[in-house]
PDB file of N, CA and C in Angstrom:
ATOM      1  N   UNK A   1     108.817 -28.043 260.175  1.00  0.00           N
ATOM      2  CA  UNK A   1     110.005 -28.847 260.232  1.00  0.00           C
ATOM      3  C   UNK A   1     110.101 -29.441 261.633  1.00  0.00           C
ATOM      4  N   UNK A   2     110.221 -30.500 261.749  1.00  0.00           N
ATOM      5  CA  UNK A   2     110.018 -31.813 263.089  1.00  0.00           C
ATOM      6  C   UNK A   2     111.631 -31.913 262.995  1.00  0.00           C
ATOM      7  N   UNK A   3     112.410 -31.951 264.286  1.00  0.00           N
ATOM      8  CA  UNK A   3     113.734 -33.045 264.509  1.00  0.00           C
ATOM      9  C   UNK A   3     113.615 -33.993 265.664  1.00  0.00           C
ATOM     10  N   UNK A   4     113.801 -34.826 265.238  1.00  0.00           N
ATOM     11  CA  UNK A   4     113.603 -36.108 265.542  1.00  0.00           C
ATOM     12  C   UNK A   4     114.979 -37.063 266.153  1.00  0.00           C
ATOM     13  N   UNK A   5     115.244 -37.642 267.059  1.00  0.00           N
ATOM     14  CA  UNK A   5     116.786 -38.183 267.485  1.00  0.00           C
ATOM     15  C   UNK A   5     116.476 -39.385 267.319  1.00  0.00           C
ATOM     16  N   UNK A   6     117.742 -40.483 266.623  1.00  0.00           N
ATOM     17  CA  UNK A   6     117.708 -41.419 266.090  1.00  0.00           C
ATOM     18  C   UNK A   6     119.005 -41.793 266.852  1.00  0.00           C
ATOM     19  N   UNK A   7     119.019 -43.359 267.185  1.00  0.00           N
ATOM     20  CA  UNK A   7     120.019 -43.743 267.653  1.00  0.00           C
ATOM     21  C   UNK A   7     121.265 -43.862 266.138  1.00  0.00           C
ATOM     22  N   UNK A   8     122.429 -44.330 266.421  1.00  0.00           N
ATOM     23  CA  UNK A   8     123.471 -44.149 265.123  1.00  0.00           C
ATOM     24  C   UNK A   8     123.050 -46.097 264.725  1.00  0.00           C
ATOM     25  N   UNK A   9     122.958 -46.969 265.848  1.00  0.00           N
ATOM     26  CA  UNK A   9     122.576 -48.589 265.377  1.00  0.00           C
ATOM     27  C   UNK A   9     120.952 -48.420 264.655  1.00  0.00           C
ATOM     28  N   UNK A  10     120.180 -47.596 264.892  1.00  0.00           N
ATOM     29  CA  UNK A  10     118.977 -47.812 264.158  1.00  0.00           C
ATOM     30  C   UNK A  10     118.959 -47.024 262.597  1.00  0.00           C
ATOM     31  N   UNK A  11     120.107 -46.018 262.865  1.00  0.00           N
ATOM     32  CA  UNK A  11     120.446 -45.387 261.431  1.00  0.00           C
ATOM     33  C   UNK A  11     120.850 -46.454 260.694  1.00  0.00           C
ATOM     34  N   UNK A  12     121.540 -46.901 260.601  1.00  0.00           N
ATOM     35  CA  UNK A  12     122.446 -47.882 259.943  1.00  0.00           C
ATOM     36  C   UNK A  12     121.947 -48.920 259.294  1.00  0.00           C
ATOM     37  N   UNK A  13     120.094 -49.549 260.447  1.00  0.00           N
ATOM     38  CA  UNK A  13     119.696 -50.670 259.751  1.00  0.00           C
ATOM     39  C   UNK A  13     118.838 -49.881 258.703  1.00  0.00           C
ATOM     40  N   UNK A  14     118.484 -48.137 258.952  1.00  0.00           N
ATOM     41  CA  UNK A  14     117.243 -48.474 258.258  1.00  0.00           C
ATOM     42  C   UNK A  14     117.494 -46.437 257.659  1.00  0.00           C
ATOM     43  N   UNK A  15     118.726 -46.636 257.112  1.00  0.00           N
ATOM     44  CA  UNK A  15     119.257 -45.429 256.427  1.00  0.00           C
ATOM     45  C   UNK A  15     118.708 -44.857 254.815  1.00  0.00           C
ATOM     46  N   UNK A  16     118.152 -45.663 254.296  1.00  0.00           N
ATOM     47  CA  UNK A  16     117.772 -45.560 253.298  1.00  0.00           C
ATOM     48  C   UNK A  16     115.957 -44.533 253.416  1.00  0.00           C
ATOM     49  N   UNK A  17     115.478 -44.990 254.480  1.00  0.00           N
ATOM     50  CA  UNK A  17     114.126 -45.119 254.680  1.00  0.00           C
ATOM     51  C   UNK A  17     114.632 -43.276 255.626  1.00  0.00           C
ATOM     52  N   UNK A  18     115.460 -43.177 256.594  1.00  0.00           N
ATOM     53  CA  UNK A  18     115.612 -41.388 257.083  1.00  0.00           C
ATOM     54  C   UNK A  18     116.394 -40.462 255.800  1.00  0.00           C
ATOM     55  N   UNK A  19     117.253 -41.452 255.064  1.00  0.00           N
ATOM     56  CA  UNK A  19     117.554 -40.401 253.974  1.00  0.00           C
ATOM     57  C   UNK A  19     116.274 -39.638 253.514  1.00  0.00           C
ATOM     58  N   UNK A  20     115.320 -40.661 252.515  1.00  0.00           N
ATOM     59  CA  UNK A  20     113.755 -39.834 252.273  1.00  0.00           C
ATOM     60  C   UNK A  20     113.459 -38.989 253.142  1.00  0.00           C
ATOM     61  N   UNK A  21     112.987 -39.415 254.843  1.00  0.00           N
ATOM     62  CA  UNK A  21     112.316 -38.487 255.457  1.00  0.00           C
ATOM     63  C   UNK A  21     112.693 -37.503 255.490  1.00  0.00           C
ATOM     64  N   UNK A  22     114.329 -37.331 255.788  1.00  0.00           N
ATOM     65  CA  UNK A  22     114.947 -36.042 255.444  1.00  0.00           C
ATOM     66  C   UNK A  22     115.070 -35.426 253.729  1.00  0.00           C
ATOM     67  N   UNK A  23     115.270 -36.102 253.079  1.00  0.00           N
ATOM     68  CA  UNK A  23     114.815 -35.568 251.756  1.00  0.00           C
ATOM     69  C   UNK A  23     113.777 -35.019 251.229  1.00  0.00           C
ATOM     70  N   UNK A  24     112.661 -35.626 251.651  1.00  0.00           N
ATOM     71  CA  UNK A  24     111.151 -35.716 251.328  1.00  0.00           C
ATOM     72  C   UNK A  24     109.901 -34.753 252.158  1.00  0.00           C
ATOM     73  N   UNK A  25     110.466 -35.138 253.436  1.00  0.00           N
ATOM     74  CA  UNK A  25     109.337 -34.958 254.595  1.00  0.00           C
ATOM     75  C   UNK A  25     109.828 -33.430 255.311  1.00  0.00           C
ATOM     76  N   UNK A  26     111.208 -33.266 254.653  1.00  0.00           N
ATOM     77  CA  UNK A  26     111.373 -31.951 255.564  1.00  0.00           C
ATOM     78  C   UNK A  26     112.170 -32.499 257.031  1.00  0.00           C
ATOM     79  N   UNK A  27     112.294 -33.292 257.416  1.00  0.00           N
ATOM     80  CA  UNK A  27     112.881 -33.441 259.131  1.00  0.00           C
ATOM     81  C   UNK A  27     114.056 -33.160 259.026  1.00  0.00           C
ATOM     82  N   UNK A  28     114.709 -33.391 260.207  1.00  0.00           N
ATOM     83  CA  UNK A  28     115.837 -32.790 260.618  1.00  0.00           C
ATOM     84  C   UNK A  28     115.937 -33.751 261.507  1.00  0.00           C
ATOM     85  N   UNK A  29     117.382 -34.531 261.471  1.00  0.00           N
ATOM     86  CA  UNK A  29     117.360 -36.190 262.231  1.00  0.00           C
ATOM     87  C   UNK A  29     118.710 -35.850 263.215  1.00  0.00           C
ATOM     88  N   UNK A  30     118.518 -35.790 264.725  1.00  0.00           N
ATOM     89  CA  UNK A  30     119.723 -35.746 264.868  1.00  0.00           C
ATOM     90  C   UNK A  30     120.225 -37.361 265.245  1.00  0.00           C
ATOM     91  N   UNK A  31     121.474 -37.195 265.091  1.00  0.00           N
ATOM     92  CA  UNK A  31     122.210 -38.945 265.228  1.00  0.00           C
ATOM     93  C   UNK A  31     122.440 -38.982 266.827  1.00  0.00           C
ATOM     94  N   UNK A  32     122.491 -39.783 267.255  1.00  0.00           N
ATOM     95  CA  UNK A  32     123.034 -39.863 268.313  1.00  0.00           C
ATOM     96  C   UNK A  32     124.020 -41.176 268.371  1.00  0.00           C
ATOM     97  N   UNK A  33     125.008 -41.142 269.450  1.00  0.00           N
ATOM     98  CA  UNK A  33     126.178 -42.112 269.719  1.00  0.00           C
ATOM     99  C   UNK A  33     126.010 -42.142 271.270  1.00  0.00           C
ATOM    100  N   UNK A  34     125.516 -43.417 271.921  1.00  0.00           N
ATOM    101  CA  UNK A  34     125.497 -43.788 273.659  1.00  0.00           C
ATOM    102  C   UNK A  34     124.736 -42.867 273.831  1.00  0.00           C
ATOM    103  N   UNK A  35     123.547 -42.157 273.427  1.00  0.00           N
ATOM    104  CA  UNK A  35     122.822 -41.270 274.246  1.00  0.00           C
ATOM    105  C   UNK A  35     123.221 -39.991 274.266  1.00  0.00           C
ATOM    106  N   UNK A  36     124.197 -39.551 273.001  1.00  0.00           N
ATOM    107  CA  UNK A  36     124.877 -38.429 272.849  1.00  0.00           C
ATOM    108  C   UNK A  36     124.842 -37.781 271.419  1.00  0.00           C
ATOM    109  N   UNK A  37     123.952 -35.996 271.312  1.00  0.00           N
ATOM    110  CA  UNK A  37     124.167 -35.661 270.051  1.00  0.00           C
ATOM    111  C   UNK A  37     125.570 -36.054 268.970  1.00  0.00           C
ATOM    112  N   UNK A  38     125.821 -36.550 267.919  1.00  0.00           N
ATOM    113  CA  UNK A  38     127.232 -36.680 267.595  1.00  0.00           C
ATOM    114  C   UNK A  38     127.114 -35.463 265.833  1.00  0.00           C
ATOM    115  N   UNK A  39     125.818 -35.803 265.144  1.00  0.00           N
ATOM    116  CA  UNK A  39     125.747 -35.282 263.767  1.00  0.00           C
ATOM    117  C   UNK A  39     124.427 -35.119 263.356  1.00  0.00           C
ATOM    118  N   UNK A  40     124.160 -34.552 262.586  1.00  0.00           N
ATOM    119  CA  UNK A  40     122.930 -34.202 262.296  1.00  0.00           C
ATOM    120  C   UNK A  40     122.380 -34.585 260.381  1.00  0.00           C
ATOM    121  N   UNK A  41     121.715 -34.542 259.999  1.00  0.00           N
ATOM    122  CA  UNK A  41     121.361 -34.803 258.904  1.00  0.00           C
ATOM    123  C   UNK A  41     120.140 -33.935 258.395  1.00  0.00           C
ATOM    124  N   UNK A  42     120.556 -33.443 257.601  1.00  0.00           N
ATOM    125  CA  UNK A  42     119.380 -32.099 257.215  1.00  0.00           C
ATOM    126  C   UNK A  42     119.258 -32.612 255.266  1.00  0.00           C
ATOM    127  N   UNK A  43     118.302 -31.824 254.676  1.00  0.00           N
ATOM    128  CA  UNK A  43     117.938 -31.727 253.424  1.00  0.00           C
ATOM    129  C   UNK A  43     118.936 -30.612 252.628  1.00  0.00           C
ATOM    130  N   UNK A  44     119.012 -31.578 251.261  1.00  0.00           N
ATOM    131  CA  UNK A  44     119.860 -30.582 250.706  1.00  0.00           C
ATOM    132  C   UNK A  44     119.747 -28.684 250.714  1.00  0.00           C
ATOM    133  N   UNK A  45     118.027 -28.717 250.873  1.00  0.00           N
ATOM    134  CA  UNK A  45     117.618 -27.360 250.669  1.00  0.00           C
ATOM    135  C   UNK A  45     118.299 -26.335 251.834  1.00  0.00           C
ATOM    136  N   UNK A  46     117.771 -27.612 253.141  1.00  0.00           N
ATOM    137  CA  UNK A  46     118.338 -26.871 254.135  1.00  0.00           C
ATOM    138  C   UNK A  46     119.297 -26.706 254.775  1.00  0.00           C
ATOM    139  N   UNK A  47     120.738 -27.482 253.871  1.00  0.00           N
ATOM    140  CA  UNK A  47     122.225 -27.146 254.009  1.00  0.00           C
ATOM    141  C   UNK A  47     122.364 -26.361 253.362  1.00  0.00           C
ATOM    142  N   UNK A  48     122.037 -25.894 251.941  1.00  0.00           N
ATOM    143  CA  UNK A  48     122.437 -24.637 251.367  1.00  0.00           C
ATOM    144  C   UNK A  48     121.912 -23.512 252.105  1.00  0.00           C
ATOM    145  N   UNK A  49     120.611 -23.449 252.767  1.00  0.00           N
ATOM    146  CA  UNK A  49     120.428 -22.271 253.335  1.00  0.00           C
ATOM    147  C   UNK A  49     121.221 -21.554 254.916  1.00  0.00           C
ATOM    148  N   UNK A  50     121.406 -22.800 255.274  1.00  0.00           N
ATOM    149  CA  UNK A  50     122.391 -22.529 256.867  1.00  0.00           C
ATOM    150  C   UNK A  50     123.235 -22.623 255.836  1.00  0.00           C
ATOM    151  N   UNK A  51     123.865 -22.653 254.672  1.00  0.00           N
ATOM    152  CA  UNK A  51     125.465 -22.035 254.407  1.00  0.00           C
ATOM    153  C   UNK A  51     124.969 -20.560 253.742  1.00  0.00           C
ATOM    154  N   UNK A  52     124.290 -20.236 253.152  1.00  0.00           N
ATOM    155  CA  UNK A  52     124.008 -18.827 253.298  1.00  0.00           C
ATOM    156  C   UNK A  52     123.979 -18.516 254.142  1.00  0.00           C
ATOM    157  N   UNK A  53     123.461 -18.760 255.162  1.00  0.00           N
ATOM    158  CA  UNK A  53     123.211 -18.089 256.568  1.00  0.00           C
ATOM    159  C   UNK A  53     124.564 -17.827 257.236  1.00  0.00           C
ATOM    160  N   UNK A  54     125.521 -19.093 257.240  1.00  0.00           N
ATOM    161  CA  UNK A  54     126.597 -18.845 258.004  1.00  0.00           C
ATOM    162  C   UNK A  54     127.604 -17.706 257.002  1.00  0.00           C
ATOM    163  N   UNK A  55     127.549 -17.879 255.512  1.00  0.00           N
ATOM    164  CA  UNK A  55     128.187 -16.626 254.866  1.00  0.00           C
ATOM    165  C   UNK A  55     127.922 -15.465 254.919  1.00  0.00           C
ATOM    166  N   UNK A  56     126.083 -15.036 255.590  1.00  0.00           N
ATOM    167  CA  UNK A  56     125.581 -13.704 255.975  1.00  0.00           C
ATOM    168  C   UNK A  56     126.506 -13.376 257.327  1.00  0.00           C
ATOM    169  N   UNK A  57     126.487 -14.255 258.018  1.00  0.00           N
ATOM    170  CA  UNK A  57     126.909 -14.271 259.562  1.00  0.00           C
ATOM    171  C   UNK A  57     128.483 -13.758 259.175  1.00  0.00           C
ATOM    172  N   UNK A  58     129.140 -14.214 258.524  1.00  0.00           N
ATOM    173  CA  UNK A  58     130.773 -14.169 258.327  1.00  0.00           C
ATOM    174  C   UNK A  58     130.810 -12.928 257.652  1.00  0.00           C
ATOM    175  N   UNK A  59     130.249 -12.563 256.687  1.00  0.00           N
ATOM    176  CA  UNK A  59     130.304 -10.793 256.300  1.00  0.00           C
ATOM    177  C   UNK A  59     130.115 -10.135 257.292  1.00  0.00           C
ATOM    178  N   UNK A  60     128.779 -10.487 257.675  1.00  0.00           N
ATOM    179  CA  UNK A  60     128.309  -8.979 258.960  1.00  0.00           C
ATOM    180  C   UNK A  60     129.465  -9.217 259.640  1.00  0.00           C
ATOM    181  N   UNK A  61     129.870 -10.074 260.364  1.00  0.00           N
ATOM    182  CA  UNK A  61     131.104 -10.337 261.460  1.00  0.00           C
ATOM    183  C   UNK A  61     132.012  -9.227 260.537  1.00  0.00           C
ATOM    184  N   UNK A  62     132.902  -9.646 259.651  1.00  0.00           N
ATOM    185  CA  UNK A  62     133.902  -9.032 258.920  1.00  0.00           C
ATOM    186  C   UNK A  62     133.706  -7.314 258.828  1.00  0.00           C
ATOM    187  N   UNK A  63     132.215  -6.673 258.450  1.00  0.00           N
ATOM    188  CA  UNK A  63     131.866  -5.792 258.170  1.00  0.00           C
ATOM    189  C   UNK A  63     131.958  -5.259 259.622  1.00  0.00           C
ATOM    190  N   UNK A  64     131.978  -5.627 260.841  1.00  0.00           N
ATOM    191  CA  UNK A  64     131.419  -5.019 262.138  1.00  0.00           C
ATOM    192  C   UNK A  64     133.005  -5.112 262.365  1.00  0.00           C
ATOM    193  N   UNK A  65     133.839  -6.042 262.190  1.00  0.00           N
ATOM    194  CA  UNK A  65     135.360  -5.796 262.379  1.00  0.00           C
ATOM    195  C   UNK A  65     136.077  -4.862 261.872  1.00  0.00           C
ATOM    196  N   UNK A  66     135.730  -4.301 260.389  1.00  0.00           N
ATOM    197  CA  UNK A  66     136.263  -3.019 259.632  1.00  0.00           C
ATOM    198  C   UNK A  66     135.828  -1.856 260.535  1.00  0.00           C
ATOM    199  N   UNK A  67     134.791  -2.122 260.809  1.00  0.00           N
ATOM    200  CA  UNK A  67     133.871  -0.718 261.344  1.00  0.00           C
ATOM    201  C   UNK A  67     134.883  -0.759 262.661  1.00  0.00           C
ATOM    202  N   UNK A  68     135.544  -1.749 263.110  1.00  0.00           N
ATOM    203  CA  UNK A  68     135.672  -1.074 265.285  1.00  0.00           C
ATOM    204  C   UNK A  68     137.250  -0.851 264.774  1.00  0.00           C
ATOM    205  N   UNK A  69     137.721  -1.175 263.716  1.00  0.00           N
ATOM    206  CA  UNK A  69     139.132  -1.230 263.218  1.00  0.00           C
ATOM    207  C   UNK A  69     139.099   0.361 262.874  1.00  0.00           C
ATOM    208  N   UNK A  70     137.937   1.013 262.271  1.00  0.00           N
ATOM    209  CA  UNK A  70     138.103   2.290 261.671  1.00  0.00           C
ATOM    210  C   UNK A  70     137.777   3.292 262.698  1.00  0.00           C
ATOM    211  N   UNK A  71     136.764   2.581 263.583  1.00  0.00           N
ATOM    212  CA  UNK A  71     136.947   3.912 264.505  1.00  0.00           C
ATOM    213  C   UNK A  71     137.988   3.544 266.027  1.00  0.00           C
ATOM    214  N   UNK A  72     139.170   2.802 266.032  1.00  0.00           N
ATOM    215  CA  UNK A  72     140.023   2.299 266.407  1.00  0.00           C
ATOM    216  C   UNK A  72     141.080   3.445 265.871  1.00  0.00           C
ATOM    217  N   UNK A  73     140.906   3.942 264.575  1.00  0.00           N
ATOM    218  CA  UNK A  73     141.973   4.593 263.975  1.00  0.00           C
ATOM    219  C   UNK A  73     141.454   5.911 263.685  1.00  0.00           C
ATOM    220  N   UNK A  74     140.171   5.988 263.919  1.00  0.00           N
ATOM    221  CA  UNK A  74     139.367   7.696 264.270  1.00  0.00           C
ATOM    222  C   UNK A  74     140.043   8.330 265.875  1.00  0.00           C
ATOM    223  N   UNK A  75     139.372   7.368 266.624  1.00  0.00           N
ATOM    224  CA  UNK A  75     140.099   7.343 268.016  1.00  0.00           C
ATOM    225  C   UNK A  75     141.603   7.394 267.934  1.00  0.00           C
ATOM    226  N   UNK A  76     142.196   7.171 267.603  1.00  0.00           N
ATOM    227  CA  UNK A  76     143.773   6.998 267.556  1.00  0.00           C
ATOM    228  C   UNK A  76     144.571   8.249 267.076  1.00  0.00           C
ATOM    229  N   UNK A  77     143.511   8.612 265.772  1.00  0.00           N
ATOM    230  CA  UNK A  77     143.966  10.287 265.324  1.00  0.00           C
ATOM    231  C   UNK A  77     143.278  11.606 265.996  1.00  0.00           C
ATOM    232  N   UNK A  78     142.120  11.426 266.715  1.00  0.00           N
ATOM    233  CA  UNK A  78     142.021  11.872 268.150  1.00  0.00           C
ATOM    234  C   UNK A  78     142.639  12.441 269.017  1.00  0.00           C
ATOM    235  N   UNK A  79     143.164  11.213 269.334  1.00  0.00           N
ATOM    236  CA  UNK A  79     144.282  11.261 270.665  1.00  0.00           C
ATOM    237  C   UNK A  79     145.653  11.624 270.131  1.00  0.00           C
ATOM    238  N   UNK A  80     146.258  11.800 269.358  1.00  0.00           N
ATOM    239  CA  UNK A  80     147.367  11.709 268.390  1.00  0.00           C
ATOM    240  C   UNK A  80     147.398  13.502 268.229  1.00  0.00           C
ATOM    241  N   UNK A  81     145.929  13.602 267.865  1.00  0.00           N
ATOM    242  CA  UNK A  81     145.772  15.226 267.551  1.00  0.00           C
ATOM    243  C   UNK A  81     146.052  16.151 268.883  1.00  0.00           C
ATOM    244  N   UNK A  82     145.455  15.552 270.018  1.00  0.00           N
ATOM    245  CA  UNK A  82     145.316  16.092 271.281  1.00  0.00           C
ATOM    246  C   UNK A  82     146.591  15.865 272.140  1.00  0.00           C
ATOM    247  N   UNK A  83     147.420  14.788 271.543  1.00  0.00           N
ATOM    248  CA  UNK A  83     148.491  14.826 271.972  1.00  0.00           C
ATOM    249  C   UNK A  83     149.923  15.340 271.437  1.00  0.00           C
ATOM    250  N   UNK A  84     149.579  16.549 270.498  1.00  0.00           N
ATOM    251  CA  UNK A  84     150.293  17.315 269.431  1.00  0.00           C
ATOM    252  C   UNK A  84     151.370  16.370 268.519  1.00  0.00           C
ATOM    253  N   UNK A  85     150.954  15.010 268.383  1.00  0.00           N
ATOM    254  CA  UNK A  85     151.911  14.475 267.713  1.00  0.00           C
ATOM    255  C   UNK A  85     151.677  13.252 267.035  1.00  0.00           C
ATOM    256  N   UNK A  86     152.098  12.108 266.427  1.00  0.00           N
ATOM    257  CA  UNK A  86     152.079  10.878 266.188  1.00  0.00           C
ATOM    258  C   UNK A  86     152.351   9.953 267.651  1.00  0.00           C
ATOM    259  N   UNK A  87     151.492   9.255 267.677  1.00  0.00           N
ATOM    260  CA  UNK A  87     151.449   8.281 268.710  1.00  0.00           C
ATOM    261  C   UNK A  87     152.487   7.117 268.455  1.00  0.00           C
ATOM    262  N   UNK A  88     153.476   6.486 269.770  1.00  0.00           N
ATOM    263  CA  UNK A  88     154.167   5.228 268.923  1.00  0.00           C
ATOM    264  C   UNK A  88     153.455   4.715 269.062  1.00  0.00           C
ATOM    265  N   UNK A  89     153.479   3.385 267.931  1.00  0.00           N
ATOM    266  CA  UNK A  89     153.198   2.041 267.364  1.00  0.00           C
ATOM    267  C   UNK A  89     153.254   1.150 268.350  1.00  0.00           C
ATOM    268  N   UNK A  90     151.791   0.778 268.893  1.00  0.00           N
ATOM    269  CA  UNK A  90     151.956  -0.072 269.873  1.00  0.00           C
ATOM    270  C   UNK A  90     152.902  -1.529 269.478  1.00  0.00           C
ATOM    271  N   UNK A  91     152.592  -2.018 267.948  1.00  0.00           N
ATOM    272  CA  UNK A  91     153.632  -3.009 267.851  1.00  0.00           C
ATOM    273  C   UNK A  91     154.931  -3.421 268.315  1.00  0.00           C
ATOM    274  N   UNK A  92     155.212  -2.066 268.150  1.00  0.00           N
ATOM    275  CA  UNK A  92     157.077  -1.683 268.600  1.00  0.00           C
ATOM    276  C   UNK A  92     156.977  -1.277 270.415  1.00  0.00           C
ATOM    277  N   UNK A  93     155.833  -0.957 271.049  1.00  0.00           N
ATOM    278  CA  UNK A  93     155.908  -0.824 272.441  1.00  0.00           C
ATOM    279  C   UNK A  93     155.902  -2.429 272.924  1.00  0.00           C
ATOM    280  N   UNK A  94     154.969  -3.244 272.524  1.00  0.00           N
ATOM    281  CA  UNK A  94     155.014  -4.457 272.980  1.00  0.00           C
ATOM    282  C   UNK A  94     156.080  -5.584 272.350  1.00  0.00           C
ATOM    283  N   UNK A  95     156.670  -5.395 271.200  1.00  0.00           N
ATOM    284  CA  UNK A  95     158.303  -6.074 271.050  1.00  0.00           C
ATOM    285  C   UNK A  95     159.184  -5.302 272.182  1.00  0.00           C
ATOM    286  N   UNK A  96     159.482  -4.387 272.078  1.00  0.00           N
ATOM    287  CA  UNK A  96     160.272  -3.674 273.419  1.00  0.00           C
ATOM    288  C   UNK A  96     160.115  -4.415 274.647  1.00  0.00           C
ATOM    289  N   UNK A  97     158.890  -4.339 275.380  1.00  0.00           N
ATOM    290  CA  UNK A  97     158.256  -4.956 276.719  1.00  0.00           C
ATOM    291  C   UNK A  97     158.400  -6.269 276.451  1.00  0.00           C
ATOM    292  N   UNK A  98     158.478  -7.058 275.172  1.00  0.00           N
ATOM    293  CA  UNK A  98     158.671  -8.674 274.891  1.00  0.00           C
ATOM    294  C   UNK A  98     160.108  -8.887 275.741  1.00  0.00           C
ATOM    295  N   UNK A  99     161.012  -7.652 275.044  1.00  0.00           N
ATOM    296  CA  UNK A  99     162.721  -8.052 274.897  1.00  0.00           C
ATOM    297  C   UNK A  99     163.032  -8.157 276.239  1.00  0.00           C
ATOM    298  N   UNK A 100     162.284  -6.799 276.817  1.00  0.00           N
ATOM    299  CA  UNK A 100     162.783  -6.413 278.682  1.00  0.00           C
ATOM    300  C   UNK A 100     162.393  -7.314 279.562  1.00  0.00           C
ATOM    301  N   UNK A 101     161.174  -7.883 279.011  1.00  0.00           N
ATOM    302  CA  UNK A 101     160.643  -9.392 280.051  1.00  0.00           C
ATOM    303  C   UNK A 101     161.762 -10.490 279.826  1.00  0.00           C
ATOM    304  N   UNK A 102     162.629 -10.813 278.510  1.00  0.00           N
ATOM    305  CA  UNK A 102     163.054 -11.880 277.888  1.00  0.00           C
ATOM    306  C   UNK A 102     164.679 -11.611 278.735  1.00  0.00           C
ATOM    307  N   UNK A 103     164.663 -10.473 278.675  1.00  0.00           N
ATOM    308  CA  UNK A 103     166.205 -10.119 279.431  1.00  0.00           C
ATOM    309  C   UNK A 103     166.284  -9.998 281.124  1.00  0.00           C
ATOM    310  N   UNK A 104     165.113  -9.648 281.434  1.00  0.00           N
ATOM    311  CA  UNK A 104     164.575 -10.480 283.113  1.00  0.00           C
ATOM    312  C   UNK A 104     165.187 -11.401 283.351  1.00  0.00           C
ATOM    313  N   UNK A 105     164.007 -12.095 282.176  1.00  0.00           N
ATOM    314  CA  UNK A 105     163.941 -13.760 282.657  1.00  0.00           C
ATOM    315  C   UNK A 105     165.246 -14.383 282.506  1.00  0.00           C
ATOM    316  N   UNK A 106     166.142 -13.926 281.173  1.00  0.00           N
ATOM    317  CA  UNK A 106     167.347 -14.487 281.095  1.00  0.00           C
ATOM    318  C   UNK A 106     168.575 -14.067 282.176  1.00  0.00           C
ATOM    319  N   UNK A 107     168.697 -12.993 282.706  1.00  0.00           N
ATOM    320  CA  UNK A 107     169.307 -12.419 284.130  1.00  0.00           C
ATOM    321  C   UNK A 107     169.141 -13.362 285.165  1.00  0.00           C
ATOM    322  N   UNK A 108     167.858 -13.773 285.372  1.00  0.00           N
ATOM    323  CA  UNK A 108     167.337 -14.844 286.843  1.00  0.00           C
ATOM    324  C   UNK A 108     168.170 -16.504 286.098  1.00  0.00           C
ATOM    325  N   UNK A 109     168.984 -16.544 285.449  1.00  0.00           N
ATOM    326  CA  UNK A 109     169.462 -17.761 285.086  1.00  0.00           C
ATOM    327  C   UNK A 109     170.824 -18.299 285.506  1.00  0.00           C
TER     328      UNK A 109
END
């Protein structure tokens, strides 16, 4: 697989003729605008496979987020255990610290 940079005025006259190459030949065309990547043009084969690819990428991501979320909450019952009790809810520590900053700031007025 060859990629190849094409200006976007030479696409335009002669679009019919890089559709094939990219259809046909396998390339990978990037466009350019003033001397600047702007879009790319790939084969149908090889948009479905970079969208598999990016849906492998988005599970593992998701799957590696459950995993630091669970031992986030291994760690948490840990410390919870060692600290003979239920830990507060950081949610409710940082609304608290929201209100006391908000009542600062509204005092300095």
């Amino acid at each position: 697989m060859s990629m190849v940079s094409i200006n976007l005025t030479e696409a335009k006259q002669s679009l019919g003729k890089i559709v094939n190459r990219v259809a046909y030949g396998g390339e990978w065309i990037l466009l350019l605008s003033r001397g600047r990547p702007r879009a790319a043009m790939v084969s149908m084969t090889d948009l479905m496979l970079l969208e598999r690819l990016r849906e492998k990428h988005k599970e593992e991501e998701q799957l590696r987020q459950l995993k630091l979320l669970e031992e986030a909450r291994t760690l948490r019952e840990r410390i919870a255990a060692r600290a003979g009790g239920p830990l507060p809810d950081s949610t409710d520590l940082l609304n608290e610290a929201r209100e006391e900053r908000t009542n600062e700031i509204l005092s300095l007025r």
